[in-house]
PDB file of N, CA and C in Angstrom:
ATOM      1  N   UNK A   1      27.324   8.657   2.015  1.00  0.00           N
ATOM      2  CA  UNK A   1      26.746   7.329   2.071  1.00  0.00           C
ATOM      3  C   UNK A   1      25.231   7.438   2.290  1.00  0.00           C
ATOM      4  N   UNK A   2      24.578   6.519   1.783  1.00  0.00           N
ATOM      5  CA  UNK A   2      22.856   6.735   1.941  1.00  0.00           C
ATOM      6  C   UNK A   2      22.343   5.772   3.008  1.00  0.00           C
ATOM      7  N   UNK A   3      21.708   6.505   3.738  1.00  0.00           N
ATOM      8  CA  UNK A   3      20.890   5.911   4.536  1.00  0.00           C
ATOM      9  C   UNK A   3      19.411   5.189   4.475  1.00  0.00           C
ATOM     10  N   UNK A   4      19.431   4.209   4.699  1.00  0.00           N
ATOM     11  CA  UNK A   4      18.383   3.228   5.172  1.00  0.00           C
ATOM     12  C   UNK A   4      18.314   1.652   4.770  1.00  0.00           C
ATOM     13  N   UNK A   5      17.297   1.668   4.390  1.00  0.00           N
ATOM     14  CA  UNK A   5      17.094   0.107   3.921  1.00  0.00           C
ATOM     15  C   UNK A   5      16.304  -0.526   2.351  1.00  0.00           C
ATOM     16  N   UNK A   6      17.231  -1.097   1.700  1.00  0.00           N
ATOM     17  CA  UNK A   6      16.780  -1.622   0.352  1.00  0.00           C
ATOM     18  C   UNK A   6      16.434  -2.867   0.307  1.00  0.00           C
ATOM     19  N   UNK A   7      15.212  -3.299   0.282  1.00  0.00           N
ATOM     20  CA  UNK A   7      14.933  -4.847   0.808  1.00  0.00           C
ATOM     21  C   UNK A   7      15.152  -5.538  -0.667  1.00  0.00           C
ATOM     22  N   UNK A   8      14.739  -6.777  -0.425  1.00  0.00           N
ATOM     23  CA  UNK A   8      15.482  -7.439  -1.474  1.00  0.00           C
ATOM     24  C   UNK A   8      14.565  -8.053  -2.390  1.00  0.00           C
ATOM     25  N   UNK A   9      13.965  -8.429  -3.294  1.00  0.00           N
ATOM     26  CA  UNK A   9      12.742  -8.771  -3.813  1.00  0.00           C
ATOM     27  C   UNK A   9      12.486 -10.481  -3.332  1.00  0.00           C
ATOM     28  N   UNK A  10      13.183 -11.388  -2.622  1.00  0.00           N
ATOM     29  CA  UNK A  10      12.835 -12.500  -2.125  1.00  0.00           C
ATOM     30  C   UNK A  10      12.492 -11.992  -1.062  1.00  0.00           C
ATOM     31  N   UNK A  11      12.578 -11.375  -0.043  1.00  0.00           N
ATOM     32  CA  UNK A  11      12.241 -10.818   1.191  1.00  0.00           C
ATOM     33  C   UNK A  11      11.191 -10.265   1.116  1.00  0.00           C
ATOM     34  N   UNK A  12      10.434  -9.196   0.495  1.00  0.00           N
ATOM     35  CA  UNK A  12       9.152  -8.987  -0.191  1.00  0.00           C
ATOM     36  C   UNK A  12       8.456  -9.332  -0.433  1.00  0.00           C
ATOM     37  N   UNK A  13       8.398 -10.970  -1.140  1.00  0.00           N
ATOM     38  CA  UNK A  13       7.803 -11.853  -1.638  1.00  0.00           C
ATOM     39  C   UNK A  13       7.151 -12.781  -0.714  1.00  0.00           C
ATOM     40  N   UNK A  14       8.693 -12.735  -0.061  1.00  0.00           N
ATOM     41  CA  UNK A  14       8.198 -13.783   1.083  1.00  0.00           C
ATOM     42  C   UNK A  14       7.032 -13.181   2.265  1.00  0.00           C
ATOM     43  N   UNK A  15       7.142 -11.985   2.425  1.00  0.00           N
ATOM     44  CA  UNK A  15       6.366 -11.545   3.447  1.00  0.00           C
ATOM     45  C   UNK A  15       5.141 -11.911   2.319  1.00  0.00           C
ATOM     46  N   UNK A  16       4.695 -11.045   1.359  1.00  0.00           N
ATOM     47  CA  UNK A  16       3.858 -10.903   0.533  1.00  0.00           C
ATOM     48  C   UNK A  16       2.860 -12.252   0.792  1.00  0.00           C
ATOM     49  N   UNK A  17       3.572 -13.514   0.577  1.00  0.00           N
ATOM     50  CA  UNK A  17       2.851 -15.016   0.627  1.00  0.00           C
ATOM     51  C   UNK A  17       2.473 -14.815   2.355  1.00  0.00           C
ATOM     52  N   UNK A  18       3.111 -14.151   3.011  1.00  0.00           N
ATOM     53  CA  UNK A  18       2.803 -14.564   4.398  1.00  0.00           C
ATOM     54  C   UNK A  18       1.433 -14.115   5.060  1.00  0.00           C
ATOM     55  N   UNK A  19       2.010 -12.849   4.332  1.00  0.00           N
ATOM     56  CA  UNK A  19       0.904 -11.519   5.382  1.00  0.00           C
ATOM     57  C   UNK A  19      -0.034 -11.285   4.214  1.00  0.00           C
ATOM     58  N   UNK A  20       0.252 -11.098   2.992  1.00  0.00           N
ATOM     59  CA  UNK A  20      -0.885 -10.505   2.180  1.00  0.00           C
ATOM     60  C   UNK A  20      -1.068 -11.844   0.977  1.00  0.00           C
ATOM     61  N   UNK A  21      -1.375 -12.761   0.996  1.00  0.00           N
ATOM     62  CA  UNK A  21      -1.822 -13.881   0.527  1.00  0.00           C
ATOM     63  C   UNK A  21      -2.664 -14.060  -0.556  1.00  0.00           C
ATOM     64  N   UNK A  22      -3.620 -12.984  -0.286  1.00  0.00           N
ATOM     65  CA  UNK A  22      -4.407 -12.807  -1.087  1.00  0.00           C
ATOM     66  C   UNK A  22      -4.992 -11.685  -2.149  1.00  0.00           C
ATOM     67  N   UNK A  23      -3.814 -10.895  -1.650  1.00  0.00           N
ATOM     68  CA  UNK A  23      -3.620  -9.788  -2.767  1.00  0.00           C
ATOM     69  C   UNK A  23      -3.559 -10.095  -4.366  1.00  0.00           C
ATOM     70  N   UNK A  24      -4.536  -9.806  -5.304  1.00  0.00           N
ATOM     71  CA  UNK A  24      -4.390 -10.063  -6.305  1.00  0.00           C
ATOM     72  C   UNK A  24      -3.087 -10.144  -7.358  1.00  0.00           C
ATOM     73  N   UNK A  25      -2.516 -10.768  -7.818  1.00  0.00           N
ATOM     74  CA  UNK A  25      -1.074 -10.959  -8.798  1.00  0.00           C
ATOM     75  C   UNK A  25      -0.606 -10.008  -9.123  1.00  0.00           C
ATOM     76  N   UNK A  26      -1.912  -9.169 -10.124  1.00  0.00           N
ATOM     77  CA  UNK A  26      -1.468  -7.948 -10.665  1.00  0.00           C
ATOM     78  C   UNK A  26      -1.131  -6.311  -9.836  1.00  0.00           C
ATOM     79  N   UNK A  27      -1.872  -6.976  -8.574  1.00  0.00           N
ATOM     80  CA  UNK A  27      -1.505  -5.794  -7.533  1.00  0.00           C
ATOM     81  C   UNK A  27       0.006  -5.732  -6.889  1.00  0.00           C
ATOM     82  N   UNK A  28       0.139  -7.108  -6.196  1.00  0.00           N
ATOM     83  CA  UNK A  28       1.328  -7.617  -5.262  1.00  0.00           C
ATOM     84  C   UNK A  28       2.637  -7.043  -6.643  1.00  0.00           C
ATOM     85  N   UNK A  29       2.669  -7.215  -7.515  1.00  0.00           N
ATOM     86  CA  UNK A  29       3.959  -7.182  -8.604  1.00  0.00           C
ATOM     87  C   UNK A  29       4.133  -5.398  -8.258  1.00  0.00           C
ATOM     88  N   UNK A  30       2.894  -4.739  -8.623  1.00  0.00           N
ATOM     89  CA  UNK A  30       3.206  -3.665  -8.520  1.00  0.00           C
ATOM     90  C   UNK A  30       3.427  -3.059  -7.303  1.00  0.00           C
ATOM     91  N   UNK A  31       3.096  -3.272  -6.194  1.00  0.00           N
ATOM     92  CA  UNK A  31       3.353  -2.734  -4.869  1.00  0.00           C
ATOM     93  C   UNK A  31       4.443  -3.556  -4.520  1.00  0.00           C
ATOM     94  N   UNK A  32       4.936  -4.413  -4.919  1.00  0.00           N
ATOM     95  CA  UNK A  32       6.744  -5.174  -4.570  1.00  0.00           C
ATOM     96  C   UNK A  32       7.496  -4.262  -5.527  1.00  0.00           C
ATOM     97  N   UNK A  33       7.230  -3.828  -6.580  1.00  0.00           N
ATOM     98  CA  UNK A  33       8.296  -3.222  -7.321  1.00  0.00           C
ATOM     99  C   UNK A  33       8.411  -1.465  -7.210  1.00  0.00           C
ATOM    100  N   UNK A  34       7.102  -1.178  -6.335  1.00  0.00           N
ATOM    101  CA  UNK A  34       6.997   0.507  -5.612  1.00  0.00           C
ATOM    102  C   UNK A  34       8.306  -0.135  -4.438  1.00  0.00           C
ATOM    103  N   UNK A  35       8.058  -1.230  -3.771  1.00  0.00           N
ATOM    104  CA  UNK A  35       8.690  -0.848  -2.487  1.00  0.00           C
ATOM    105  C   UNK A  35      10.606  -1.217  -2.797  1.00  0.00           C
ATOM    106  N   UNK A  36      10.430  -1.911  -4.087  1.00  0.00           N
ATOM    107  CA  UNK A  36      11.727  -1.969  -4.017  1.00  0.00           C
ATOM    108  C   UNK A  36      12.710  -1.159  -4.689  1.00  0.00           C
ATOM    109  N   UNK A  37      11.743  -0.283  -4.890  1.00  0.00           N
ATOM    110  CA  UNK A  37      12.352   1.047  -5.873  1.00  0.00           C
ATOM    111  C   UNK A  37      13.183   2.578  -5.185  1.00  0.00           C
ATOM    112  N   UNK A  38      12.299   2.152  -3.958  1.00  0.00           N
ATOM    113  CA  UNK A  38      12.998   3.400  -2.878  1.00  0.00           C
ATOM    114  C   UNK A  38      13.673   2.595  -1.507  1.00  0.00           C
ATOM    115  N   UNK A  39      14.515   3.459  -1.146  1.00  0.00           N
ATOM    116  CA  UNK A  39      15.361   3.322   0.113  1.00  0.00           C
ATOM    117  C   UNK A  39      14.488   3.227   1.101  1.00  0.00           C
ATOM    118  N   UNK A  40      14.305   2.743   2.117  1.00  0.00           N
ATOM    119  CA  UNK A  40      13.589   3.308   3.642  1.00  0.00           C
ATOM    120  C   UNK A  40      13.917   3.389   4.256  1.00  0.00           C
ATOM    121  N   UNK A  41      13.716   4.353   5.342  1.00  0.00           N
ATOM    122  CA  UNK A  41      14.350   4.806   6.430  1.00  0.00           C
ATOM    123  C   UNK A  41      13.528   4.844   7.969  1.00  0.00           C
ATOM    124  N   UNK A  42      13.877   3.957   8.761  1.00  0.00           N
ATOM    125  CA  UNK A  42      13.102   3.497   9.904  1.00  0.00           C
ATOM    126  C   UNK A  42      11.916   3.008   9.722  1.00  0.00           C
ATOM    127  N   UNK A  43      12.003   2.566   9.180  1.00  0.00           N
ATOM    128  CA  UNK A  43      10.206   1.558   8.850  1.00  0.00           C
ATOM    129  C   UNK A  43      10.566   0.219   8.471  1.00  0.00           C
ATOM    130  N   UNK A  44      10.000  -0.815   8.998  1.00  0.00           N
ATOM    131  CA  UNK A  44      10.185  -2.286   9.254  1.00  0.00           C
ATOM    132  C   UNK A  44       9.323  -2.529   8.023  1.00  0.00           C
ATOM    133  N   UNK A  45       9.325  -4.095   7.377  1.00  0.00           N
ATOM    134  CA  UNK A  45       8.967  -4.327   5.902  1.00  0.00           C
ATOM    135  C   UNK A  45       7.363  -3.762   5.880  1.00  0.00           C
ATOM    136  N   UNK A  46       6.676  -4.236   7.568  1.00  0.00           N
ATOM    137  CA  UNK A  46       5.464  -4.245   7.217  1.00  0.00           C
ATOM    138  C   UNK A  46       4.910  -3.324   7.187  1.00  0.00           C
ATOM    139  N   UNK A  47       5.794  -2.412   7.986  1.00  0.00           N
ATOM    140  CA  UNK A  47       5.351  -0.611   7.889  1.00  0.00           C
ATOM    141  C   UNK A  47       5.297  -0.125   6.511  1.00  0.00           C
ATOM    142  N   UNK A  48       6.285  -0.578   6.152  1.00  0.00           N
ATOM    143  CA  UNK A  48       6.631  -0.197   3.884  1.00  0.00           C
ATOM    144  C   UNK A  48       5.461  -1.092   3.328  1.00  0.00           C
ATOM    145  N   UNK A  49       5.541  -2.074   3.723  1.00  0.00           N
ATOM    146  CA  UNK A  49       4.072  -2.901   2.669  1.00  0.00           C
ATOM    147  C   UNK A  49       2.772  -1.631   2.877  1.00  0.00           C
ATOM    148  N   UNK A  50       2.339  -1.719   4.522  1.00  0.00           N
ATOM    149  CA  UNK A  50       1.070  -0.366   4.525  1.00  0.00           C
ATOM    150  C   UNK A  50       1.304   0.437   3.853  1.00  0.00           C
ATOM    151  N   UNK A  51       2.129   1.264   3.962  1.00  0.00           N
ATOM    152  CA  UNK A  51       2.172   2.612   3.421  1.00  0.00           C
ATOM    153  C   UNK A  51       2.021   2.334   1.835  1.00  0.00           C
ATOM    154  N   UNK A  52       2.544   1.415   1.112  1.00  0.00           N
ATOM    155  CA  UNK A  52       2.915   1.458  -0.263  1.00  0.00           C
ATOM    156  C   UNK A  52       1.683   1.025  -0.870  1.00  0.00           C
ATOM    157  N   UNK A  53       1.128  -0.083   0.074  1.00  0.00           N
ATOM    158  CA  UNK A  53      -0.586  -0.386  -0.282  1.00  0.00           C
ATOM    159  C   UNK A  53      -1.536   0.785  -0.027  1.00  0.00           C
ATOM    160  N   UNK A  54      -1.310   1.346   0.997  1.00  0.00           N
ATOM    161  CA  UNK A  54      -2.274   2.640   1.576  1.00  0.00           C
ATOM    162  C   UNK A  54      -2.078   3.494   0.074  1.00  0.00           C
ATOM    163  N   UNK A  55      -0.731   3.899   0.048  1.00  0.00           N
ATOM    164  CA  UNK A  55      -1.074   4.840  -0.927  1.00  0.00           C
ATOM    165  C   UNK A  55      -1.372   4.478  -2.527  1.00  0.00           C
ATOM    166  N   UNK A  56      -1.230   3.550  -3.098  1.00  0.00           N
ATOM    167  CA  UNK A  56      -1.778   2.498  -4.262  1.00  0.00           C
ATOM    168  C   UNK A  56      -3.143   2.547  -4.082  1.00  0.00           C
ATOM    169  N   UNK A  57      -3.991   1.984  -3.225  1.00  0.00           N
ATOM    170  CA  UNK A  57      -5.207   2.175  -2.888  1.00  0.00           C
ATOM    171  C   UNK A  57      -5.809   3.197  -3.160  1.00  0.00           C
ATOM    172  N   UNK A  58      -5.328   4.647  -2.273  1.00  0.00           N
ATOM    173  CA  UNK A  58      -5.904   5.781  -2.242  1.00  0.00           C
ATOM    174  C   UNK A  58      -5.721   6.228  -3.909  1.00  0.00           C
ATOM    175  N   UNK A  59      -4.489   5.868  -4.289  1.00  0.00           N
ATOM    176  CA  UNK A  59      -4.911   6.828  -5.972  1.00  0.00           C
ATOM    177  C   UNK A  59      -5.207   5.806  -6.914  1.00  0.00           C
ATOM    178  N   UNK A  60      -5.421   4.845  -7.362  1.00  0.00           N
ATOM    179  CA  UNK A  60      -5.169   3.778  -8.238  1.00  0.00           C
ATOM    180  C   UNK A  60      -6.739   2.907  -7.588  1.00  0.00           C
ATOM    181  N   UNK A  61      -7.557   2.688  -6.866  1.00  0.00           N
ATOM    182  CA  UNK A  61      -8.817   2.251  -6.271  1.00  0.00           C
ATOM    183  C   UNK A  61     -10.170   2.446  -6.038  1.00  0.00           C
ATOM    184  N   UNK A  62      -9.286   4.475  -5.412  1.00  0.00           N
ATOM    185  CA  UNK A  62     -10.837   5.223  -5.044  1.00  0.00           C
ATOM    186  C   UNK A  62     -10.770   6.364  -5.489  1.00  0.00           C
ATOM    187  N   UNK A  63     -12.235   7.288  -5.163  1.00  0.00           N
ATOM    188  CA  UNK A  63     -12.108   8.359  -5.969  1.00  0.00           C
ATOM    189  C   UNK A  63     -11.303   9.324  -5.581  1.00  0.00           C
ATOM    190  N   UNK A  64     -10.093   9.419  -4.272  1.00  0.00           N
ATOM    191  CA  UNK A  64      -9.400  10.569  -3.855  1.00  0.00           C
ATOM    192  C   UNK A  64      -9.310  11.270  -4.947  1.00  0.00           C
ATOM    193  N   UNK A  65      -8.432  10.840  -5.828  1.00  0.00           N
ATOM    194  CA  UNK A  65      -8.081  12.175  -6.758  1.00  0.00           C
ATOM    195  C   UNK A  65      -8.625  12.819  -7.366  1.00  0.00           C
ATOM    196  N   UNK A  66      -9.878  12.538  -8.041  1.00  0.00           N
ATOM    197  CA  UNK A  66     -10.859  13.120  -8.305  1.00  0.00           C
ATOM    198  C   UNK A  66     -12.064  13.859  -7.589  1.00  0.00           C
ATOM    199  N   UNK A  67     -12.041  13.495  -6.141  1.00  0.00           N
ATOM    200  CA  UNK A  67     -12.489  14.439  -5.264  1.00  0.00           C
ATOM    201  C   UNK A  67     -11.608  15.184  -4.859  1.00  0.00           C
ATOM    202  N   UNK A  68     -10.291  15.333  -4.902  1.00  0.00           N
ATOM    203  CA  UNK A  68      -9.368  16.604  -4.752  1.00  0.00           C
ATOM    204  C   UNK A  68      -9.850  17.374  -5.564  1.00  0.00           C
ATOM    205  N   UNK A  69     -10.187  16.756  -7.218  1.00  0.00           N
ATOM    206  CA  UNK A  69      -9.674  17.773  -8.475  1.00  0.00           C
ATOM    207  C   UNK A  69     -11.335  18.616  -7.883  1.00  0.00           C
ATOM    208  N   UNK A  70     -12.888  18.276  -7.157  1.00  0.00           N
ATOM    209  CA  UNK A  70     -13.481  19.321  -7.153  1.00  0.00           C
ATOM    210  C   UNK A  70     -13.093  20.255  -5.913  1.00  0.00           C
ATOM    211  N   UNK A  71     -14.175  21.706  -6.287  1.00  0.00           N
ATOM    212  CA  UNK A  71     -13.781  22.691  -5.926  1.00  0.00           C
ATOM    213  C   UNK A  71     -13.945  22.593  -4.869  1.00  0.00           C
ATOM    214  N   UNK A  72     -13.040  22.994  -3.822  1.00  0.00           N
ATOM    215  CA  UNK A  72     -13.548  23.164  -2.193  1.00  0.00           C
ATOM    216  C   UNK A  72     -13.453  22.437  -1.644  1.00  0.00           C
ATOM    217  N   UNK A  73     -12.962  20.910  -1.971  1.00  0.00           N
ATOM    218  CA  UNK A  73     -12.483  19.635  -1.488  1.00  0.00           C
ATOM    219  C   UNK A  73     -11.448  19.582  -0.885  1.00  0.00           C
ATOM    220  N   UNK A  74     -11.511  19.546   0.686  1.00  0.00           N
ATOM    221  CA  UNK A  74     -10.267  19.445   1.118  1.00  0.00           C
ATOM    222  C   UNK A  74      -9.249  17.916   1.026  1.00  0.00           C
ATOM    223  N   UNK A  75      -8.244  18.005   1.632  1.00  0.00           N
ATOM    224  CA  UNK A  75      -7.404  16.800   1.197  1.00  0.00           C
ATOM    225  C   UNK A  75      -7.967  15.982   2.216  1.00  0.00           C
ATOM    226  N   UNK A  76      -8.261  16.545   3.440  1.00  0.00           N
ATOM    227  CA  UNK A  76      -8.567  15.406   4.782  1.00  0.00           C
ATOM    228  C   UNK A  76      -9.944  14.743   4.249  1.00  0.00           C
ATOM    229  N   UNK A  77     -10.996  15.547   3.858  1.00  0.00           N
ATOM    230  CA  UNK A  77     -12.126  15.172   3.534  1.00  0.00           C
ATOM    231  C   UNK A  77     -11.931  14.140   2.185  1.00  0.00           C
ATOM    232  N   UNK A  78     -11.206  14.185   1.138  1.00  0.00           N
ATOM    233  CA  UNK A  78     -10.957  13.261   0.233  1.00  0.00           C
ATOM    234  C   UNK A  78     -10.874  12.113   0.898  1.00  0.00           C
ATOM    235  N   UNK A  79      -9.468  12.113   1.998  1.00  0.00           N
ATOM    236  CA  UNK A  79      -8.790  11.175   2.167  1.00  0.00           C
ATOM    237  C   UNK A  79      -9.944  10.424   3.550  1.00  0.00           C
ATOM    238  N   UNK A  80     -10.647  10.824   3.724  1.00  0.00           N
ATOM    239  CA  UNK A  80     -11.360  10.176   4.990  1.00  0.00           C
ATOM    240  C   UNK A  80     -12.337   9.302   3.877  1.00  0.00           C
ATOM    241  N   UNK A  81     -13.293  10.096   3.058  1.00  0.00           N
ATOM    242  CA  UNK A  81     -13.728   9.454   1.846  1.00  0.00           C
ATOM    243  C   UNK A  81     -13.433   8.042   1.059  1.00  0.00           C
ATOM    244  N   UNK A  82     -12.077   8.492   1.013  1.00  0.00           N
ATOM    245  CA  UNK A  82     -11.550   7.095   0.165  1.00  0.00           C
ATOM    246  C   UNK A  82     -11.357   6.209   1.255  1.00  0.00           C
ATOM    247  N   UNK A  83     -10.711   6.363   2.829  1.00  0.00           N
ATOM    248  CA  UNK A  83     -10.476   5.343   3.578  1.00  0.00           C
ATOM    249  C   UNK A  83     -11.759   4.548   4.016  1.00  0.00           C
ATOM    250  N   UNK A  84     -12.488   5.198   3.671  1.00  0.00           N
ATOM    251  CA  UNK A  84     -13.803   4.221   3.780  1.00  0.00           C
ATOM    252  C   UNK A  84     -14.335   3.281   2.295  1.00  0.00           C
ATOM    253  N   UNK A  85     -13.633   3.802   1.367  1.00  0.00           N
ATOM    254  CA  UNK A  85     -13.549   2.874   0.022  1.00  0.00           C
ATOM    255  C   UNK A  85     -12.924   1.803  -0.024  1.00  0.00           C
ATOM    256  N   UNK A  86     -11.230   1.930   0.517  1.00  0.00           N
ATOM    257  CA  UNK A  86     -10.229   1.288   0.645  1.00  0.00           C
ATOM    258  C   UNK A  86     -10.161   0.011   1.803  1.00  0.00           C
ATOM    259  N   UNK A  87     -10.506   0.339   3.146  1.00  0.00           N
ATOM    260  CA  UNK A  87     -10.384  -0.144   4.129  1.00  0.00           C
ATOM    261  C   UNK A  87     -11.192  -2.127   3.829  1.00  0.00           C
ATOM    262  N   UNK A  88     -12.026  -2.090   3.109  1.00  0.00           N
ATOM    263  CA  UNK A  88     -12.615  -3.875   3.069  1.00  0.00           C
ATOM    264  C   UNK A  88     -11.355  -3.870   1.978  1.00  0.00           C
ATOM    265  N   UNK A  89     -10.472  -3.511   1.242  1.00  0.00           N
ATOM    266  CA  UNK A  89      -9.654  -4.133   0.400  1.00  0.00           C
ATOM    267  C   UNK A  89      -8.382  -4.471   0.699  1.00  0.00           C
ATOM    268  N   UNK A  90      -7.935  -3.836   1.865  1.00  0.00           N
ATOM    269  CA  UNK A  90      -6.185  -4.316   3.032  1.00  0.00           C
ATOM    270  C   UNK A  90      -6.926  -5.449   3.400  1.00  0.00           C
ATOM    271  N   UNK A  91      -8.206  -5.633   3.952  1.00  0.00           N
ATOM    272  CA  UNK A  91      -8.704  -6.958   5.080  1.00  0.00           C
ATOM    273  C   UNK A  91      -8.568  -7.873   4.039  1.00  0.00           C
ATOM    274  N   UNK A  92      -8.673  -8.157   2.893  1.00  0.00           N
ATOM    275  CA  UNK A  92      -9.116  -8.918   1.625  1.00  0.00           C
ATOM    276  C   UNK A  92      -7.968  -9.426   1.307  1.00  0.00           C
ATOM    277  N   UNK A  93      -6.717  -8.445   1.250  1.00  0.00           N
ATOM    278  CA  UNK A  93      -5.211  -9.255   0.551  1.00  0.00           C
ATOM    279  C   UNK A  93      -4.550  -9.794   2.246  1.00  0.00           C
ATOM    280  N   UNK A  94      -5.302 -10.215   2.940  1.00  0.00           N
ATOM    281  CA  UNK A  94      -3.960 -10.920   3.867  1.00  0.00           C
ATOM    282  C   UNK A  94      -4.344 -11.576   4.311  1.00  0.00           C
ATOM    283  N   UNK A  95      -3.959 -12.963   4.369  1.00  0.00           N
ATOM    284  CA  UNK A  95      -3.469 -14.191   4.569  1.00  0.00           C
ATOM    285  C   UNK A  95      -4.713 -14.202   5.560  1.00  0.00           C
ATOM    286  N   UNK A  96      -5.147 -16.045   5.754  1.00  0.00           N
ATOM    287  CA  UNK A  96      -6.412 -16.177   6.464  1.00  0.00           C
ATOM    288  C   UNK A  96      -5.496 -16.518   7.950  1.00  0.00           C
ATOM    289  N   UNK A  97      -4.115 -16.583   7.855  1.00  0.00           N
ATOM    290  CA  UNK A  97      -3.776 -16.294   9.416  1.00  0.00           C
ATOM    291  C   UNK A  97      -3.905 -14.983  10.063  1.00  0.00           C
ATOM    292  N   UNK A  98      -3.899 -14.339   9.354  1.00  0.00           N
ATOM    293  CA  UNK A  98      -4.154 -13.027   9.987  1.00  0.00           C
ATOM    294  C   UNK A  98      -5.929 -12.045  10.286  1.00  0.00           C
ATOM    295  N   UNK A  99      -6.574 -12.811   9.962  1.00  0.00           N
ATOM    296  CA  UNK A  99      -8.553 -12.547   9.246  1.00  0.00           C
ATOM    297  C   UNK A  99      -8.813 -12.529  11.024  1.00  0.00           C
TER     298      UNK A  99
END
């Protein structure tokens, strides 16, 4: 039997209008259909929304991957890089109850 949790795409949605409001159309479709594609396991919706936005962001936003691909680039140093790319664009998709 498999363990965890498969949320439901009205449940998704609904947070989506709640907490991230202002996430652009073409973003929210694709980060609802990352999260409803895998199982989760101990992580509450909003923990799965971060992570699924965090990592959308980091490859699909900023330059991580392309500062991996140079030489001598470590992953922490990419990833500190891009979180300073990324970070005004989580504040931007959520809801002005939460600003």
């Amino acid at each position: 039997m498999q363990q965890g949790t498969l949320f439901t795409r009205r449940t998704v949605e609904r947070h989506f209008r709640k907490h991230q409001a202002r996430c652009p159309p073409e973003y929210r479709e694709i980060l609802i259909e990352r999260i409803l594609a895998k199982r989760w396991t101990e992580a509450s919706l909003g923990n799965v929304v971060g992570i699924v936005a965090s990592t959308f962001a980091r490859h699909q936003l900023t330059d991580y991957d392309r500062l991996l691909a140079i030489s001598g680039m470590a992953r922490a140093e990419a990833r500190l890089i891009g979180e300073h790319e990324k970070v005004g664009g989580h504040a931007a998709f959520r809801s002005s109850l939460h600003l």
